[in-house]
Protein backbone atom coordinates (compact mmCIF):
# COMPACT_ATOMS: atom_id res chain seq x y z
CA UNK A 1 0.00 0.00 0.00
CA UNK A 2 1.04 3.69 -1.14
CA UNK A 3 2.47 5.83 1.79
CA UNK A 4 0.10 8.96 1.57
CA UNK A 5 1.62 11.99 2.11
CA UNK A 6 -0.59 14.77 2.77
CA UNK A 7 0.20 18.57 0.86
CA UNK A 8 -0.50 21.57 3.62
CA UNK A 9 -0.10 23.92 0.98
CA UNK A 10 -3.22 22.93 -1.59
CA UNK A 11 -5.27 20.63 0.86
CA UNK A 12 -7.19 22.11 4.41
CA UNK A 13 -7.19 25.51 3.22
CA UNK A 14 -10.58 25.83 5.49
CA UNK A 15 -8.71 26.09 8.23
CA UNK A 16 -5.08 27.57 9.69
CA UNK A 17 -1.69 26.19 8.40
CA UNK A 18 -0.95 25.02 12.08
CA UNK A 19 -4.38 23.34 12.02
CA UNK A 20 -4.38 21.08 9.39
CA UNK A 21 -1.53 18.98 10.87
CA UNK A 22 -4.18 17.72 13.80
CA UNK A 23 -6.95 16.86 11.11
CA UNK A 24 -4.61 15.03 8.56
CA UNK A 25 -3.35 13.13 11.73
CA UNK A 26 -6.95 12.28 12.23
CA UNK A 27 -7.72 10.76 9.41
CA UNK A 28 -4.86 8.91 8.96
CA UNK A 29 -2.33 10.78 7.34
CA UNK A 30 0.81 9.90 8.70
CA UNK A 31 2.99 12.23 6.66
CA UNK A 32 2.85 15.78 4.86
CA UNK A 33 4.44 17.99 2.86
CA UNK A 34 4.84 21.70 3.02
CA UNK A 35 6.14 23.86 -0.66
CA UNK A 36 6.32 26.87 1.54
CA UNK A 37 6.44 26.83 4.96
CA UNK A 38 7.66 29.65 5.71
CA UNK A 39 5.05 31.95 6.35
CA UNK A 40 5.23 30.43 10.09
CA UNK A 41 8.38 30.14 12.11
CA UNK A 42 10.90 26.72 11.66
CA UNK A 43 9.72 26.35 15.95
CA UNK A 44 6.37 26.05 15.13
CA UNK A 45 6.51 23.86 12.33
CA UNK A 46 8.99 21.47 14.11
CA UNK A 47 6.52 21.52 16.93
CA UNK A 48 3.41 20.77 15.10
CA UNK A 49 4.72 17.88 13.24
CA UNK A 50 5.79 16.68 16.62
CA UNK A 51 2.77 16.94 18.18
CA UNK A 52 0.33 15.64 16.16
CA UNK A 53 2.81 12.62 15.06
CA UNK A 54 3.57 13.04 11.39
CA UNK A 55 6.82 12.66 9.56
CA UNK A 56 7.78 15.74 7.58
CA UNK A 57 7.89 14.19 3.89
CA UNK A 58 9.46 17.36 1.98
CA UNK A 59 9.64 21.35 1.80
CA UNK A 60 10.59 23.43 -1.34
CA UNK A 61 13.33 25.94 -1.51
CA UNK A 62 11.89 29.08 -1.00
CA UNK A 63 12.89 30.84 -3.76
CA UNK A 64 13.16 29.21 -7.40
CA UNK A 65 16.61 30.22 -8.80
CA UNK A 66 18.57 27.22 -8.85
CA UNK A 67 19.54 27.44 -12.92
CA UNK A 68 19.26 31.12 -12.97
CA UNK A 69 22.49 32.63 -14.29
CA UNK A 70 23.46 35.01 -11.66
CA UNK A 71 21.59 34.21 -8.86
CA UNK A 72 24.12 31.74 -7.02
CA UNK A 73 23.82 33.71 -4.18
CA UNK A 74 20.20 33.47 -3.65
CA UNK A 75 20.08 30.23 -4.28
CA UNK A 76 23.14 28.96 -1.49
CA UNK A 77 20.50 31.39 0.58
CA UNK A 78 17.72 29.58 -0.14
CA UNK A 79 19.07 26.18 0.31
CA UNK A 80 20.28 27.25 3.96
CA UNK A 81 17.06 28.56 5.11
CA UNK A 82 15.45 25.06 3.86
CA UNK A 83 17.74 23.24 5.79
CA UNK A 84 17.16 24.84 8.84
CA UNK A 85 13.49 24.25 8.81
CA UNK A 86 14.37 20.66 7.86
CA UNK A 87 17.00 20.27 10.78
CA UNK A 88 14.04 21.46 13.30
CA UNK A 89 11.01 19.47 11.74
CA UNK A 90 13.57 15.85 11.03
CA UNK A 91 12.31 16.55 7.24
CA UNK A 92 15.24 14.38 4.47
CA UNK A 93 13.71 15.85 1.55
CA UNK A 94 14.07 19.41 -0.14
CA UNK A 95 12.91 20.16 -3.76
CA UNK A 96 15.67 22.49 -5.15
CA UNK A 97 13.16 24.66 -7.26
CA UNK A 98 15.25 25.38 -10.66
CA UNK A 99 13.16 28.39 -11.56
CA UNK A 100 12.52 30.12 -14.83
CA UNK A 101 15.64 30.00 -17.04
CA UNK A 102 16.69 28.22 -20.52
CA UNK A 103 19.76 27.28 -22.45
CA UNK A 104 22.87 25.27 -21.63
CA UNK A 105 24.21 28.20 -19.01
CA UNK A 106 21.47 27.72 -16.92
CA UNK A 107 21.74 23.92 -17.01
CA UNK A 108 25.27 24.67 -16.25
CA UNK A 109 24.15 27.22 -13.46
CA UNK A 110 21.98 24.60 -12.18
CA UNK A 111 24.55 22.10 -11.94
CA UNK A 112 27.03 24.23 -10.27
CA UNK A 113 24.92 24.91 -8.11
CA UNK A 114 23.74 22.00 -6.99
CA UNK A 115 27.27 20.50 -6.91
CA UNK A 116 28.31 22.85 -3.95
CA UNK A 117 25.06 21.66 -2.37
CA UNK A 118 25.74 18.25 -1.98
CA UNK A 119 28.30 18.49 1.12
CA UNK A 120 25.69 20.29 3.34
CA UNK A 121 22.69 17.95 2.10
CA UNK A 122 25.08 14.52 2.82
CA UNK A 123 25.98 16.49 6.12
CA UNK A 124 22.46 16.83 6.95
CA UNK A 125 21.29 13.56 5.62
CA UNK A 126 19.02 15.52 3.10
CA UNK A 127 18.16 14.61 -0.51
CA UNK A 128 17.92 17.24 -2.70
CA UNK A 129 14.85 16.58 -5.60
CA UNK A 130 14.67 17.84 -8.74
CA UNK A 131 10.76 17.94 -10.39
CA UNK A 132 10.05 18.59 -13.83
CA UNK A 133 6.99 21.31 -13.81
CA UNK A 134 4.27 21.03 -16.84
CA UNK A 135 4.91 24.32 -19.66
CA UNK A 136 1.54 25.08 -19.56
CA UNK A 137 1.29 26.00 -15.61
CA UNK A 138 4.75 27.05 -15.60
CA UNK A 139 5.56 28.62 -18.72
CA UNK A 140 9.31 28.87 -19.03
CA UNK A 141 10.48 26.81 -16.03
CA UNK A 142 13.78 25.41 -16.78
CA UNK A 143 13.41 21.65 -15.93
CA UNK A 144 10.36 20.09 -18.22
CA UNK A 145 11.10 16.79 -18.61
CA UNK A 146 11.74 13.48 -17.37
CA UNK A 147 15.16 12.72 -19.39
CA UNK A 148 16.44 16.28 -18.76
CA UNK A 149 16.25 15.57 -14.86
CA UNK A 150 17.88 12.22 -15.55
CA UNK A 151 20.76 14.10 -17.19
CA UNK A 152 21.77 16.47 -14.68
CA UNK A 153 21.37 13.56 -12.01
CA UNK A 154 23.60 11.33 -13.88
CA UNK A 155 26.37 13.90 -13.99
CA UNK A 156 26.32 15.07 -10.53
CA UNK A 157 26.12 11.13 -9.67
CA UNK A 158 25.37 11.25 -6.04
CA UNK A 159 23.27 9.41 -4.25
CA UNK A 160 22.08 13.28 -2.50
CA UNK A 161 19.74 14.06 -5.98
CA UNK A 162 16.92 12.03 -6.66
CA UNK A 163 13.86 12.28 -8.92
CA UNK A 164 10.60 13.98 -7.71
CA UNK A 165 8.17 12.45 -10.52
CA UNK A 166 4.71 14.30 -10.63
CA UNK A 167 2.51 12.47 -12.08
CA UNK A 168 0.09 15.69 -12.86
CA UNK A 169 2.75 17.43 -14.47
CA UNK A 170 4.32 14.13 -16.46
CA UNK A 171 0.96 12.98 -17.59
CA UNK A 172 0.58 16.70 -19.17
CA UNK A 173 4.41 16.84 -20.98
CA UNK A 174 5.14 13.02 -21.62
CA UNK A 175 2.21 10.19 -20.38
CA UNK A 176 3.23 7.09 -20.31
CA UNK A 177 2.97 7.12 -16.95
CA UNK A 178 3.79 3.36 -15.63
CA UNK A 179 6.51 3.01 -18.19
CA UNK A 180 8.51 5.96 -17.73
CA UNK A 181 7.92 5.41 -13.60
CA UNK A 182 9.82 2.13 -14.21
CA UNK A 183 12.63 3.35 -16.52
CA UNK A 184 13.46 5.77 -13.85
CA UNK A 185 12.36 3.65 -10.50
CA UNK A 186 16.30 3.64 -9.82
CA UNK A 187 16.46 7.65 -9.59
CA UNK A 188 13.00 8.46 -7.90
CA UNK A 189 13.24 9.72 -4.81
CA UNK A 190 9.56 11.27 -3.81
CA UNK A 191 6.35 11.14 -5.87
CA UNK A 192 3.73 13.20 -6.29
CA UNK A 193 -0.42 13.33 -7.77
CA UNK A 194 -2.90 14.95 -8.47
CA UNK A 195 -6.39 14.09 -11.16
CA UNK A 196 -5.54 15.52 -15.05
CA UNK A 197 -7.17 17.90 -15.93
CA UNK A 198 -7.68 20.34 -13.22
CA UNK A 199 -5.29 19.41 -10.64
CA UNK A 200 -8.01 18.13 -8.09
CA UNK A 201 -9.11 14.35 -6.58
CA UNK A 202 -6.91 12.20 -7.94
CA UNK A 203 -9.80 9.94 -8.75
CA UNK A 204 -11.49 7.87 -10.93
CA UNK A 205 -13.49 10.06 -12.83
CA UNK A 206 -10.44 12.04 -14.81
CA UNK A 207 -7.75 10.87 -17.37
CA UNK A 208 -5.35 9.39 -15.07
CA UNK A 209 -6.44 5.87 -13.61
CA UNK A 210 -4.65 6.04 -10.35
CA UNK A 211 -5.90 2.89 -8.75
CA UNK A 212 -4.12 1.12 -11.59
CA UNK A 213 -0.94 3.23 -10.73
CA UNK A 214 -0.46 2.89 -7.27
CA UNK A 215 -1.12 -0.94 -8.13
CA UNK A 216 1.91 -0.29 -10.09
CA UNK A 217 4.64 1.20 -7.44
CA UNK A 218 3.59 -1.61 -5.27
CA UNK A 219 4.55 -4.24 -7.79
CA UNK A 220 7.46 -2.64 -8.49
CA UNK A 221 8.46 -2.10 -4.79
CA UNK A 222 8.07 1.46 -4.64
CA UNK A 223 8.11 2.09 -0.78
CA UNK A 224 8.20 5.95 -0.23
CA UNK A 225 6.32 8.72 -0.10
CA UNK A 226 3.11 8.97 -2.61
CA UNK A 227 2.03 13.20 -1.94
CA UNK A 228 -1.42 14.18 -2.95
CA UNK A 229 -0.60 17.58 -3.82
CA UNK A 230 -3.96 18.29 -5.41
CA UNK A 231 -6.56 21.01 -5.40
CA UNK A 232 -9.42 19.87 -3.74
CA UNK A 233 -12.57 21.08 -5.69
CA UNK A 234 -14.61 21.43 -2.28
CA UNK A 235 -13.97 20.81 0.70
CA UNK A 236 -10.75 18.49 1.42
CA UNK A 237 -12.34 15.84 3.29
CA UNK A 238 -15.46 15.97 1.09
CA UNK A 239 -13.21 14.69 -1.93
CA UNK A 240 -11.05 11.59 -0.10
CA UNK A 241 -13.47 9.14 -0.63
CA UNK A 242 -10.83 8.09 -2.90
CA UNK A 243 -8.15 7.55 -0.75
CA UNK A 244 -10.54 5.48 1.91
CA UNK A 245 -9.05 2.06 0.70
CA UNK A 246 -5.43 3.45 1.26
CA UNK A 247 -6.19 3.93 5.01
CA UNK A 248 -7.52 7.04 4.79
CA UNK A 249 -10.89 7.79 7.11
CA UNK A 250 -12.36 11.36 6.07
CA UNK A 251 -15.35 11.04 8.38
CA UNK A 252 -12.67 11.07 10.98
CA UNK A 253 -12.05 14.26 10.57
């Protein structure tokens, strides 16, 4: 069975950032995710995740310049500030956002940059994931593709960069979904999904037949973190009905 993650950025926006940790927790989450959490303090994060007895599954860099030519700087700053919210909260994973950039100097940039990331990510026993984004929501964002990822993870070869597949986005530039998921099994660090179109329920009644896919990553012995970073189109725990069989209980809530 899938280990659900749930996303505190796009799910329980009826109520507080520092209140949807108890619900998910509820209901059977035993993980989340944050893109951004730094709207509240690294101390009240850690603590919230501690109380209510989730793991802290992954945070984003909070600013998206790692392949932007001339913004090394801001991007060494960015990668700190992650890590300190990750040292407090026990979170391993950090998406290094690549930001809006094009060309071979800001695969170059990118590269370069992540390079001199490595030592504090080993240090801190953090992987650092890179996540191709969709052209059509993110018009111009550098990484947009499965085998460009692969490339730059190849060349850095360390075992600190890993794959974070999105299935919304993926489904949108490339499809192929289960075969592409086991071409690159080896690299994959973190997964995430969400229904196609519309970014909502990953459910049945969309494009993507995620029952079939989760079936999938268990046969192939996926074992971490599946993130439903989704939109609900309601409320959240009106729309996981879905995610019932996986363990999840929204009447709980």
């Amino acid at each position: 069975m899938p280990r659900l993650a749930a996303n505190f950025s796009l799910m329980f926006q009826e109520v507080d950032m520092l209140d949807r940790f108890g619900i998910a927790a509820r209901i059977g989450f035993t993980g989340a995710e944050i893109q951004n959490p730094y709207e509240q303090t690294s101390e009240d994060i850690a603590e919230a995740y501690k109380k209510n007895g989730l793991e802290a599954v992954l945070f984003n860099t909070p600013a998206a310049v790692g392949a932007v030519p001339g913004r090394e700087a801001d991007f060494e700053a960015a990668l700190s500030r992650a890590l300190d919210y990750c040292e407090r909260a026990g979170c391993r994973q950090i998406h290094c956002m690549a930001g809006v950039a094009d060309g071979p100097l800001a695969e170059k940039t990118f590269v370069a940059n992540l390079r001199r990331a490595i030592p504090a990510a080993e240090a801190a026993g953090v992987l650092l994931l890179l996540e191709p984004l969709n052209t059509r929501d993110v018009p111009g964002y550098f990484l947009h593709h499965t085998a460009q990822a692969r490339r730059i993870i190849d060349e850095l070869d360390s075992d600190s960069v890993r794959l974070q597949y999105d299935l919304y986005h993926m489904q949108i530039m490339e499809g192929s979904l289960s075969e592409t998921i086991q071409s690159n099994l080896d690299i994959i660090g973190h997964i995430q999904i969400a229904g196609v179109p519309g970014r909502h329920e990953p459910d049945t009644s969309q494009e993507v037949q995620y029952p079939f896919l989760l079936q999938w990553l268990d046969e192939l012995g996926y074992d971490r973190w599946v993130a439903c970073e989704y939109r609900p189109r309601a409320g959240t725990l009106d729309g996981l009905e879905w995610a019932r069989p996986l363990g999840i209980d929204p009447s709980a809530g």
